[in-house]
Protein backbone atom coordinates (compact mmCIF):
# COMPACT_ATOMS: atom_id res chain seq x y z
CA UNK A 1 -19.40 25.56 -6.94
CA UNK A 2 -17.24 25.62 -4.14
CA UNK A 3 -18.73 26.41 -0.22
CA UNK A 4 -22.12 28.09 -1.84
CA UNK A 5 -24.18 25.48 -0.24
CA UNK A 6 -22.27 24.26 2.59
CA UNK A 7 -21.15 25.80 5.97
CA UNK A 8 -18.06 24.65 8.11
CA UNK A 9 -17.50 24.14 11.16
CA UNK A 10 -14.18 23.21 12.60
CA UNK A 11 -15.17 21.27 16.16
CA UNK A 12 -12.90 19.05 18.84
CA UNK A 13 -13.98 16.08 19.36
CA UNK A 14 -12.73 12.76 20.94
CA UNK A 15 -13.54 9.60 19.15
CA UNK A 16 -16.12 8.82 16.71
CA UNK A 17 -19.15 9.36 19.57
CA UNK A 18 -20.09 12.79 19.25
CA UNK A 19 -20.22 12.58 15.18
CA UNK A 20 -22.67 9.66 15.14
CA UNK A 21 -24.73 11.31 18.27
CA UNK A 22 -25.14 14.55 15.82
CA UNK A 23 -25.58 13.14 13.18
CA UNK A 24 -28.56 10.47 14.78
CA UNK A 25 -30.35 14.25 15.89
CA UNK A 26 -30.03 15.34 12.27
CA UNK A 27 -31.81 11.94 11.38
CA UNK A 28 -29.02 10.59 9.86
CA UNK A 29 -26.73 7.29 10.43
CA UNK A 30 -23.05 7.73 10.42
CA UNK A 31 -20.48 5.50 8.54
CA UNK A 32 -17.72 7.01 9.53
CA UNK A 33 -17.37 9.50 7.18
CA UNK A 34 -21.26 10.42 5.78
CA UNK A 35 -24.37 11.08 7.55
CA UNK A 36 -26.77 10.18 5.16
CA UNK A 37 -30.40 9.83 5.40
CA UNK A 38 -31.60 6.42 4.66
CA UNK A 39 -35.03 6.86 3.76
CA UNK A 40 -34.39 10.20 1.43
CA UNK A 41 -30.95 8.68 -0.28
CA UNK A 42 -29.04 11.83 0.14
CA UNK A 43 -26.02 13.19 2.04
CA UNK A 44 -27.08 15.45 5.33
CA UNK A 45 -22.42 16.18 6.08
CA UNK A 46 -19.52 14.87 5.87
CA UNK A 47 -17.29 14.42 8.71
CA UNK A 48 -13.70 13.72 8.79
CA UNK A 49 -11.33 13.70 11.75
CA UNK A 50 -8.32 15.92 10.30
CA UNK A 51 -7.60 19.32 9.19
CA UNK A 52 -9.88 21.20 6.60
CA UNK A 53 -7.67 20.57 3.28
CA UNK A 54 -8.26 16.63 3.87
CA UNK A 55 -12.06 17.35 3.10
CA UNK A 56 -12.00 20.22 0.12
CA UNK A 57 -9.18 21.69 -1.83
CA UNK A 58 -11.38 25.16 -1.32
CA UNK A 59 -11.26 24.81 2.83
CA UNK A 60 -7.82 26.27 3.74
CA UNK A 61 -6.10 24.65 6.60
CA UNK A 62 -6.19 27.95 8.35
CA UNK A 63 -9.54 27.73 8.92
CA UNK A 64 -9.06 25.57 11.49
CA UNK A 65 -7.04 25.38 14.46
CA UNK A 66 -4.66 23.30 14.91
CA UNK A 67 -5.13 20.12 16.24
CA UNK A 68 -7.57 17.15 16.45
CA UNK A 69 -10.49 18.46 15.07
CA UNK A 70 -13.55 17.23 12.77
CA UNK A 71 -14.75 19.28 9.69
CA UNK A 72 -18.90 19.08 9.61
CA UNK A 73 -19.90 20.41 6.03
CA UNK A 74 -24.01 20.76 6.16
CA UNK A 75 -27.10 22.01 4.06
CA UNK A 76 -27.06 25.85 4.98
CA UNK A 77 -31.14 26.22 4.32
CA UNK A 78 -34.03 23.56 3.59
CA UNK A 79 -34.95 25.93 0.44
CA UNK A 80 -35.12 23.56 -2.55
CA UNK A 81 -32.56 25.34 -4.81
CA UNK A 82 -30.06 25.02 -2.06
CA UNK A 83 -30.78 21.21 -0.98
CA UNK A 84 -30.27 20.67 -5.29
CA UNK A 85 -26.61 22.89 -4.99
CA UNK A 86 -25.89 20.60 -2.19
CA UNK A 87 -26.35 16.90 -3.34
CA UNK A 88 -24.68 18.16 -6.40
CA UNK A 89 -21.79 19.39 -4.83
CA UNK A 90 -21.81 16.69 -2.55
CA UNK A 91 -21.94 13.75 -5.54
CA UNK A 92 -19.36 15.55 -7.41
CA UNK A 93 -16.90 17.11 -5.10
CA UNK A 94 -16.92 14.83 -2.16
CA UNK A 95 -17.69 11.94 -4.42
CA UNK A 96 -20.60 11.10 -2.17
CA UNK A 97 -22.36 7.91 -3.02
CA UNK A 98 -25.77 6.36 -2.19
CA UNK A 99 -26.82 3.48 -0.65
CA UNK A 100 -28.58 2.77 -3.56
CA UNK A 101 -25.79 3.83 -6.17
CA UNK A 102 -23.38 1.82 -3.91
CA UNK A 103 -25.20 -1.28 -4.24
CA UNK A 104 -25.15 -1.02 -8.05
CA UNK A 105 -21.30 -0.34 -7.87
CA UNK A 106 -21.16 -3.35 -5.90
CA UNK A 107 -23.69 -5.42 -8.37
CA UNK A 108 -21.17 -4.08 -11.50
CA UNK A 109 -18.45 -4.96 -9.27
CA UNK A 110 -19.17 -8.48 -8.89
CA UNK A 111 -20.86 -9.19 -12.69
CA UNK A 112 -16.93 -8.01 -13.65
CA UNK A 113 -15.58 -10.54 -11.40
CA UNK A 114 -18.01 -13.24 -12.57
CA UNK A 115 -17.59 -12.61 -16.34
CA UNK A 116 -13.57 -12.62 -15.41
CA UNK A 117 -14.20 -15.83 -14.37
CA UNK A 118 -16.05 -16.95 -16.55
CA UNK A 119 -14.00 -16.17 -19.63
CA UNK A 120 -10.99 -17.44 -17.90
CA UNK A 121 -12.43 -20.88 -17.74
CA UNK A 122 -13.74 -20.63 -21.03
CA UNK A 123 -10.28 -19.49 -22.45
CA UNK A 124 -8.85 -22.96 -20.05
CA UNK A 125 -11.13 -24.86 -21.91
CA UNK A 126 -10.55 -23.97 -25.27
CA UNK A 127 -6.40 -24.18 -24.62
CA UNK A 128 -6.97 -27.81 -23.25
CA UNK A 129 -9.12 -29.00 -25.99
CA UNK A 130 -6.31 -27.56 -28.39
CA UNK A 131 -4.26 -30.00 -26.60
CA UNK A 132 -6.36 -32.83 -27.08
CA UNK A 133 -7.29 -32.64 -30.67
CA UNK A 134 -2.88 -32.05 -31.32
CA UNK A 135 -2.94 -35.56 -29.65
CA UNK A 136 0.42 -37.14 -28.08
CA UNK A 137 3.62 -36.01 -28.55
CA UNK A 138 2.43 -31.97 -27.99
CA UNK A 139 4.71 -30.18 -25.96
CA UNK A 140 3.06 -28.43 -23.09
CA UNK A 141 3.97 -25.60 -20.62
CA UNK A 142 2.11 -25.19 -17.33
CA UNK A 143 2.81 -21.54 -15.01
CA UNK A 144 3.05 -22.28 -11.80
CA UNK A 145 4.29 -20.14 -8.89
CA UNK A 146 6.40 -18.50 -11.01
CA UNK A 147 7.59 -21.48 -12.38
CA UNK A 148 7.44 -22.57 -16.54
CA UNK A 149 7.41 -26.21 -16.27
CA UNK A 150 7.60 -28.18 -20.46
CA UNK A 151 7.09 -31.00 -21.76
CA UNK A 152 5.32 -33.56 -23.92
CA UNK A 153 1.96 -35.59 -24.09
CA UNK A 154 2.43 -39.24 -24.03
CA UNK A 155 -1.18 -40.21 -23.35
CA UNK A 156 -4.57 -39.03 -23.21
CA UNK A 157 -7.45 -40.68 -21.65
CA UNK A 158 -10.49 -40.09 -19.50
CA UNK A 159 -10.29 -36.32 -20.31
CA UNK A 160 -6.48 -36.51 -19.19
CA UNK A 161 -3.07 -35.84 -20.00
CA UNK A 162 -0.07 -37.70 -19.31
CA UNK A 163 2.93 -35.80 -19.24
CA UNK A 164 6.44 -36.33 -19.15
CA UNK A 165 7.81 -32.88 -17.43
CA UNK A 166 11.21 -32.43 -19.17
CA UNK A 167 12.41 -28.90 -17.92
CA UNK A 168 11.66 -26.05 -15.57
CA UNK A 169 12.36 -22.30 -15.77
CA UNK A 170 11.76 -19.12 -13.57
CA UNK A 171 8.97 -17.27 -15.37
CA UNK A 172 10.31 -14.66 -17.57
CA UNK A 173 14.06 -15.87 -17.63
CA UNK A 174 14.19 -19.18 -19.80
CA UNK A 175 17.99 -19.83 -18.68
CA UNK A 176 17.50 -19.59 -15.10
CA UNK A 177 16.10 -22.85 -13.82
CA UNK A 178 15.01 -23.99 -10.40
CA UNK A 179 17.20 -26.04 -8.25
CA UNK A 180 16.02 -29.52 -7.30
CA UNK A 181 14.02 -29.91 -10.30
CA UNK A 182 13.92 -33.62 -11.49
CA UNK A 183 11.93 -34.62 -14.74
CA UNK A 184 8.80 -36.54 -13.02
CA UNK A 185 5.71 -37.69 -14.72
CA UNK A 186 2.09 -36.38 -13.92
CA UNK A 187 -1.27 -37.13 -15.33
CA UNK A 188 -3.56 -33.44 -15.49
CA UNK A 189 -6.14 -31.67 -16.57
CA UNK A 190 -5.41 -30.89 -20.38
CA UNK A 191 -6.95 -27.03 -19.12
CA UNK A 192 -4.05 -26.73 -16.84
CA UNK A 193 -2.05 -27.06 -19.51
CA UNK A 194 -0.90 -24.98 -22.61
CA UNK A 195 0.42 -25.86 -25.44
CA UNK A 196 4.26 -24.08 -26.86
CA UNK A 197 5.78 -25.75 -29.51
């Protein structure tokens, strides 16, 4: 759809100042790079210090002047068919999101993260009671910063492991090893473990 239902302007500015004043007198609150209007969810322009090819691919940089300048795109009439062009071509052009839409991004956003963490605790779980019911004598590896550390159960009790660490390796290169290492004893969490016989 291109420019159909936008206009632009190419204006100097300093600073952030005279975008928010504008956009305050179109009833609008600035966020640094859309005025939207709160109370009507929708996109009044979008304003981006820069030249015009950082806003549109369809906006030529010679449209401009060269220099610090800020590209306004607006509604060019109220008329309903045009205000429907423009929130189209602002959601799928300028990717221009809601406050609304934004806070259901966010709401997806975090269920993601939760479930992540929920099924990596689940799949801790399981891989520690696997542990358990193999009982002592299970050789165990445990990642940690970068680090494969191995080696066997020799007890279990009160929902604990001890093991006898018997070797260390980089991750990902089983004949490099770290220097220093020493094999040391430890009593853990079987979920921390894994088991790789």
């Amino acid at each position: 759809m291109g420019l159909q239902a936008a206009v632009f302007k190419c204006l100097w500015v300093f600073g952030q100042a005279l975008i928010t004043q504008y956009c305050s007198k179109s009833g609008g609150i600035y966020d640094g790079k859309w005025c939207h209007d709160p109370l009507l969810g929708q996109a009044i322009f979008n304003a981006q210090v820069g030249n015009g090819s950082l806003i549109d691919k369809n906006i030529r940089n010679s449209d401009c002047s060269a220099g610090q300048m800020t590209a306004i795109i607006a509604v060019t009439s109220e008329g309903s068919n045009e205000l429907s062009k423009w929130n189209n071509w602002t959601k799928n052009s300028l990717k221009y999101v809601t406050a609304s839409e934004k806070k259901e991004i966010d709401n997806q956003k975090y269920k993601n993260v939760q479930k992540k963490v929920q099924d990596e605790a689940k799949r801790k779980n399981q891989q520690g009671q696997l542990i358990v019911a193999s009982g002592v004598g299970t050789k165990v590896c445990k990642l940690e910063s970068g680090i494969v550390y191995a080696g066997f159960v020799e007890r279990i009790e009160n929902s604990k492991i001890k093991v006898s660490v018997v070797s260390a390796t980089l991750r990902g290169s089983s004949n490099i090893r770290p220097s220093g290492f020493q094999q040391t004893i430890t009593w853990d969490k079987p979920e921390n473990w894994y088991s790789c016989n």
